[in-house]
C-alpha atoms as a PDB file:
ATOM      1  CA  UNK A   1     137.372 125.804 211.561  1.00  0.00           C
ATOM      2  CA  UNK A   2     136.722 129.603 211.895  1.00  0.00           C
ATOM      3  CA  UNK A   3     137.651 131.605 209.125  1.00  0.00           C
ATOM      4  CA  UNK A   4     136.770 134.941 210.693  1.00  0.00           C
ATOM      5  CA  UNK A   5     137.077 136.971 213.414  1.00  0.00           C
ATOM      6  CA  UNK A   6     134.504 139.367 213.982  1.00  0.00           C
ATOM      7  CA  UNK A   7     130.570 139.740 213.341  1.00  0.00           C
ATOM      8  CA  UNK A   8     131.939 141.743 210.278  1.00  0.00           C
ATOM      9  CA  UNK A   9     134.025 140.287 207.376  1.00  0.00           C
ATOM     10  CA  UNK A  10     136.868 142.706 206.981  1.00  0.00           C
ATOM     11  CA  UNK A  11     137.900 140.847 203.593  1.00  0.00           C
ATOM     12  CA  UNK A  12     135.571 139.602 200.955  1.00  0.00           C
ATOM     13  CA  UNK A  13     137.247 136.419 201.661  1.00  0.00           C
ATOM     14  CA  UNK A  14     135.865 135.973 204.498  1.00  0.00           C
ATOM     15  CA  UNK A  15     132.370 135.164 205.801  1.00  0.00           C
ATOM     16  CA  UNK A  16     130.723 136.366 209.269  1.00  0.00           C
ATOM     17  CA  UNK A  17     130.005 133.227 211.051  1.00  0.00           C
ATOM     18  CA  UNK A  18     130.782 130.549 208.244  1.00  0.00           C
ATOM     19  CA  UNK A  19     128.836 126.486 208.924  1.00  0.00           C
ATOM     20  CA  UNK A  20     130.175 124.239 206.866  1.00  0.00           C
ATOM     21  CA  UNK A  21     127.585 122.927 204.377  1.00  0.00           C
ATOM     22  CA  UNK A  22     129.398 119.818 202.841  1.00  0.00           C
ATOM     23  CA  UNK A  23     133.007 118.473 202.480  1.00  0.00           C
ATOM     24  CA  UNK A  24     133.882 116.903 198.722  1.00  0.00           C
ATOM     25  CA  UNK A  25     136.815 114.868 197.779  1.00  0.00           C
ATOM     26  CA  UNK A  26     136.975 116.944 194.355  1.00  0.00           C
ATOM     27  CA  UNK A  27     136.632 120.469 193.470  1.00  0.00           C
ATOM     28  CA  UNK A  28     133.905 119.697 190.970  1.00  0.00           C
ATOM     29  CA  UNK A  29     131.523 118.389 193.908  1.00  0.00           C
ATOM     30  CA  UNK A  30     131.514 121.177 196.063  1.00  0.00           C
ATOM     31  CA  UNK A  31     131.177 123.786 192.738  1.00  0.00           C
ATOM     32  CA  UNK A  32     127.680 121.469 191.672  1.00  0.00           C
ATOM     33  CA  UNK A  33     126.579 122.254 195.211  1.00  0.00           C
ATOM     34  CA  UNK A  34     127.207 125.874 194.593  1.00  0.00           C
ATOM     35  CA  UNK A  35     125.726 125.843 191.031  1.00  0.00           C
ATOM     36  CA  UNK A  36     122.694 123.678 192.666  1.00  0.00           C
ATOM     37  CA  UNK A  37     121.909 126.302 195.160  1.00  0.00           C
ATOM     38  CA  UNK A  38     122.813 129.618 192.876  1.00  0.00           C
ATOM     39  CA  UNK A  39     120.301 127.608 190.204  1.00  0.00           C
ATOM     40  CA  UNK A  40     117.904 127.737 193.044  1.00  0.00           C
ATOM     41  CA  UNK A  41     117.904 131.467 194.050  1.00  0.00           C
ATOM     42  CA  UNK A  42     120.475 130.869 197.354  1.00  0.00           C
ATOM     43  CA  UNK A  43     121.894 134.081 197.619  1.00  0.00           C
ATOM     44  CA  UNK A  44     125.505 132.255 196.836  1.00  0.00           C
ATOM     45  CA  UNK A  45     127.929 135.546 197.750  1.00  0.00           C
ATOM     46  CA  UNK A  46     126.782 133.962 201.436  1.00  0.00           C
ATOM     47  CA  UNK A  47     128.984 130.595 200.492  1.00  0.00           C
ATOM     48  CA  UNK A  48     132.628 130.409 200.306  1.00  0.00           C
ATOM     49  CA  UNK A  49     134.740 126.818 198.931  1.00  0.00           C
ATOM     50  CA  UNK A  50     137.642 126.192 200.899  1.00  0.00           C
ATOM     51  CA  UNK A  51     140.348 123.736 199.750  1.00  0.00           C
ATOM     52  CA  UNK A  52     141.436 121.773 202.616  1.00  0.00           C
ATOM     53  CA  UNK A  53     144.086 118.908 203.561  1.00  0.00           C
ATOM     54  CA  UNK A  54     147.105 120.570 201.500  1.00  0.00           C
ATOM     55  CA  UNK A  55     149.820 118.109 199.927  1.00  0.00           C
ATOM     56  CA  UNK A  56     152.702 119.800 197.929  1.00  0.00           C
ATOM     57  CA  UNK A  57     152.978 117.144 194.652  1.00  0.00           C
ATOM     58  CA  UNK A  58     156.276 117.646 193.457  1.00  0.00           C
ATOM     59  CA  UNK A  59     157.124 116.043 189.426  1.00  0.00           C
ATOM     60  CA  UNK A  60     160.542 115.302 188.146  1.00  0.00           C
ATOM     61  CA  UNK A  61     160.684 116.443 184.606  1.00  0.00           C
ATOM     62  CA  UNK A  62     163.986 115.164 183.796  1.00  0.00           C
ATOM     63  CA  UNK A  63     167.416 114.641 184.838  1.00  0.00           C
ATOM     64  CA  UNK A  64     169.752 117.858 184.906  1.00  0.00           C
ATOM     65  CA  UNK A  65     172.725 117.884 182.857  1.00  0.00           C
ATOM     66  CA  UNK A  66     175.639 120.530 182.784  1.00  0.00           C
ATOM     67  CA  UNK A  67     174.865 121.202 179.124  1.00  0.00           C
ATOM     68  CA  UNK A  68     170.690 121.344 180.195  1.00  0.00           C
ATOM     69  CA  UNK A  69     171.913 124.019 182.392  1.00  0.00           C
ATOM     70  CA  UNK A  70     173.870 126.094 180.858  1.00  0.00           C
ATOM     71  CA  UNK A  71     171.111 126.112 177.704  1.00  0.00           C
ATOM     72  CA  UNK A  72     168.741 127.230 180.766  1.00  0.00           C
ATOM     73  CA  UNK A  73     171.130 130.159 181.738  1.00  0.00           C
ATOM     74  CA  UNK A  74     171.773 131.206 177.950  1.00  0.00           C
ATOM     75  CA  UNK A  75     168.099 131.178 177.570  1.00  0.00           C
ATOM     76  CA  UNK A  76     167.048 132.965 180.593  1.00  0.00           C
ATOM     77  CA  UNK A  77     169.637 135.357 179.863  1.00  0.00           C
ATOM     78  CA  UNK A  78     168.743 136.191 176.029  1.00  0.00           C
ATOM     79  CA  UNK A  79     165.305 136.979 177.643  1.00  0.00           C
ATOM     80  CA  UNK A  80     166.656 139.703 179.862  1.00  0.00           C
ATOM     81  CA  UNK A  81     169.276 141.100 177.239  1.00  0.00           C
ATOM     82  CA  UNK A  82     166.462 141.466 175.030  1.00  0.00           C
ATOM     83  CA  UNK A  83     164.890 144.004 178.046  1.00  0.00           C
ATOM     84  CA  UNK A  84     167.711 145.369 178.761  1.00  0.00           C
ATOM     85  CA  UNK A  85     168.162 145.950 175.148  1.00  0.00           C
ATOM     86  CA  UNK A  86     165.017 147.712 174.355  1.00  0.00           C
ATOM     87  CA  UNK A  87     165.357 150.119 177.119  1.00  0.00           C
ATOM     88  CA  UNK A  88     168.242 151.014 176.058  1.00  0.00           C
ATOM     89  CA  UNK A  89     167.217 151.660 172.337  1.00  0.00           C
ATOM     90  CA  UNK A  90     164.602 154.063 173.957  1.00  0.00           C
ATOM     91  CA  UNK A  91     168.131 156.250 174.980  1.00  0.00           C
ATOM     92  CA  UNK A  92     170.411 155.845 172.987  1.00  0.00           C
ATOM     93  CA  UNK A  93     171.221 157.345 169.025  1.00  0.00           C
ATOM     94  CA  UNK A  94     172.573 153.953 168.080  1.00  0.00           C
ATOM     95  CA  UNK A  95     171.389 151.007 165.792  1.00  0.00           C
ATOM     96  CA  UNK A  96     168.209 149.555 167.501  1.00  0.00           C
ATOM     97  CA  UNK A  97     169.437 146.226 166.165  1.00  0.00           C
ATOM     98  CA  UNK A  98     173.150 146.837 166.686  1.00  0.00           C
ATOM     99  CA  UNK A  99     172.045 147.806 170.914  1.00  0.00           C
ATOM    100  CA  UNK A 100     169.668 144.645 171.009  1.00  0.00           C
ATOM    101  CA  UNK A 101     172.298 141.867 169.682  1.00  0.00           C
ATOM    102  CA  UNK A 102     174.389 143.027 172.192  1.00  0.00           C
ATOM    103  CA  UNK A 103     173.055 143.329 174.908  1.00  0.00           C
ATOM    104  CA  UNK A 104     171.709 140.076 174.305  1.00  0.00           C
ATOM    105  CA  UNK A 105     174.498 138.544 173.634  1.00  0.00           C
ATOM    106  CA  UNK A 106     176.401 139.532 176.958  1.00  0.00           C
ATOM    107  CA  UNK A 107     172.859 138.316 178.572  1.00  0.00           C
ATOM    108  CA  UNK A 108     173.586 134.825 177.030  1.00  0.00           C
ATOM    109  CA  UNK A 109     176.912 134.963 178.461  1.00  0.00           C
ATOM    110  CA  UNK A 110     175.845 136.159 181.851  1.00  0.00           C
ATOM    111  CA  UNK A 111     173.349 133.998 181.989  1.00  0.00           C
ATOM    112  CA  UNK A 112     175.380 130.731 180.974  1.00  0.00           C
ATOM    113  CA  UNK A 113     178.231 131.905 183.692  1.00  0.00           C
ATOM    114  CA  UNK A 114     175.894 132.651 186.453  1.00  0.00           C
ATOM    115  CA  UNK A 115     173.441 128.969 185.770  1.00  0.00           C
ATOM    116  CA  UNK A 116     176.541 126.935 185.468  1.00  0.00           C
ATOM    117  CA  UNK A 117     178.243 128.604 188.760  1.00  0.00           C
ATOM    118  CA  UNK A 118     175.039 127.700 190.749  1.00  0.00           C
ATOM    119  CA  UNK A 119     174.640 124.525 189.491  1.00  0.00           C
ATOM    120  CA  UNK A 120     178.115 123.433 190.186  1.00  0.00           C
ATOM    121  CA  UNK A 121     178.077 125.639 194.273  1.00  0.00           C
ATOM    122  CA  UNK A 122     175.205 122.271 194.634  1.00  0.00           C
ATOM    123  CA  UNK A 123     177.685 119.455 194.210  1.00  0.00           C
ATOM    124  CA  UNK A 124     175.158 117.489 193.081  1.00  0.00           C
ATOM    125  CA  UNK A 125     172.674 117.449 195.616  1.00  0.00           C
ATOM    126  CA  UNK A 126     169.886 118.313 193.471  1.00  0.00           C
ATOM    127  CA  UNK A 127     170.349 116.520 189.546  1.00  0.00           C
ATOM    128  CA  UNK A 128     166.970 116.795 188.341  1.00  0.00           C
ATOM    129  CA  UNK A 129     164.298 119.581 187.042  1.00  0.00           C
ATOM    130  CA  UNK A 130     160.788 119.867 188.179  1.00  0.00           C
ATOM    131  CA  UNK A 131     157.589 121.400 188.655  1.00  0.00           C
ATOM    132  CA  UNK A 132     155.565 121.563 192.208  1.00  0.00           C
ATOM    133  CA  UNK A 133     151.832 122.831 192.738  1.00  0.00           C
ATOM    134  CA  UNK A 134     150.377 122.675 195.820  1.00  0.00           C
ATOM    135  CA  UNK A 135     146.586 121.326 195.800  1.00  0.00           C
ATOM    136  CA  UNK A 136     143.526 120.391 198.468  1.00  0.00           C
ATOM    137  CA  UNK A 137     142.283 116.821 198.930  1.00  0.00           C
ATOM    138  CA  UNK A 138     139.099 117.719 200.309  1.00  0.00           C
ATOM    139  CA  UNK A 139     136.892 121.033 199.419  1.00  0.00           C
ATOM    140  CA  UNK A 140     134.208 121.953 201.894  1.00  0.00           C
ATOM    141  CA  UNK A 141     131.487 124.164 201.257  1.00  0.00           C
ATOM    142  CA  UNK A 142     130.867 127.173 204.132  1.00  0.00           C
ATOM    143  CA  UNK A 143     127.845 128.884 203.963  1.00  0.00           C
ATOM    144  CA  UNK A 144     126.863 132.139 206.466  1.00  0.00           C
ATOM    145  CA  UNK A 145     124.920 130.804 209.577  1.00  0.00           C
ATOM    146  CA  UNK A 146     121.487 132.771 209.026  1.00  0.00           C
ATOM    147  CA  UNK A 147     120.861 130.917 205.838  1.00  0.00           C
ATOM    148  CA  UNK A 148     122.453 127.509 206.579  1.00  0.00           C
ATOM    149  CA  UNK A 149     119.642 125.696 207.107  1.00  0.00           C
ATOM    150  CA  UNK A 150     117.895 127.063 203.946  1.00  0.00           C
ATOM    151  CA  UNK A 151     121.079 125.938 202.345  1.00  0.00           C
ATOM    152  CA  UNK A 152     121.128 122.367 203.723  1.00  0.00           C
ATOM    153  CA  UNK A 153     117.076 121.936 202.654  1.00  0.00           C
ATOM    154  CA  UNK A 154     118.558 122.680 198.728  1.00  0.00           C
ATOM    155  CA  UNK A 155     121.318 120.681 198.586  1.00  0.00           C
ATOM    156  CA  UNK A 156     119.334 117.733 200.129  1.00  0.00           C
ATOM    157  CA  UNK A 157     117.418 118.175 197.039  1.00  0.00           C
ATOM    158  CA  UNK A 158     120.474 117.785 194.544  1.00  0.00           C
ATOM    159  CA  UNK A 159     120.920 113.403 193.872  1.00  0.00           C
ATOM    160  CA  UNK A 160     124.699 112.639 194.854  1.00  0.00           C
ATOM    161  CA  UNK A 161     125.278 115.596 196.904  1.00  0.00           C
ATOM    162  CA  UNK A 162     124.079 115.056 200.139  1.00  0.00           C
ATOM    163  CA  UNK A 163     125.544 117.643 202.907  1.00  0.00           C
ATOM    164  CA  UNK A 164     127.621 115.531 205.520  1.00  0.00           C
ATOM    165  CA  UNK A 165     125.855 114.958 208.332  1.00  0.00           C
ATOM    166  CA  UNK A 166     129.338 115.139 210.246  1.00  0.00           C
ATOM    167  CA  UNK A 167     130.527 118.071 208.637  1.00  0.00           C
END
């Protein structure tokens, strides 16, 4: 894996000539290996975590109703009424309040019209809500070449955390 492309790092995300150190299943291993060697005096701004192995988890929150989403829509647009609303208080002589109501009420409306006309253009093909994050299954440790082995000598030193020898 080569994470740069140059003898210089153009990014501070990136390191010269990056070794991999260690691999970790968890993102708490490869930060004690860090800590370990930043409690030791490794100049650290030389290491770099990188989440590898990506999986997309994807979790259904519930089922999706017409009436779930048009209470979505009239939600969502109450919120940008309300926006809309207090710029326009900013030009306008009328009642703050008066300006606010209604513009949040035709947001509501909007809103409702707008969820319930997108829901229904799906025919169904997606009836439930949920919430995705995308996260690594393994996190290996990079270090800059000219200190590597110094690096590998400290973590040897830390029980548990071992540097893979295949790495």
């Amino acid at each position: 894996m080569s994470l740069s492309s140059g003898a210089t790092p153009t990014s501070p995300l990136k390191l010269a000539f990056p070794q991999s150190l260690a691999v970790y299943d968890d993102y708490a291993g490869a930060q004690k290996a860090v800590d370990h060697l930043s409690d030791h005096k490794f100049p650290v701004e030389q290491c770099m975590i990188v989440g590898t192995d990506l999986k997309r988890i994807e979790r259904i929150t519930g089922r999706l109703t017409t009436g779930r989403v048009a209470l979505g829509g009239a939600l969502s647009g109450l919120w940008f009424g309300l926006f809309i609303g207090l710029i326009f208080t900013i030009f306008t002589d009328e009642s703050a309040f008066a300006t606010i109501a209604s513009t949040m009420l035709v947001g509501a409306l909007f809103g409702v019209v707008f969820a319930l006309v997108s829901y229904a253009l799906t025919r169904g093909a997606r009836d439930f809500s949920s919430v995705t994050q995308v996260v690594a299954t393994r996190y290996e440790v990079l270090v800059e070449h000219k200190v590597a082995a110094q690096a590998r000598e400290l973590l040897a030193q830390l029980p548990g955390a071992a540097p893979d020898p295949f790495a």
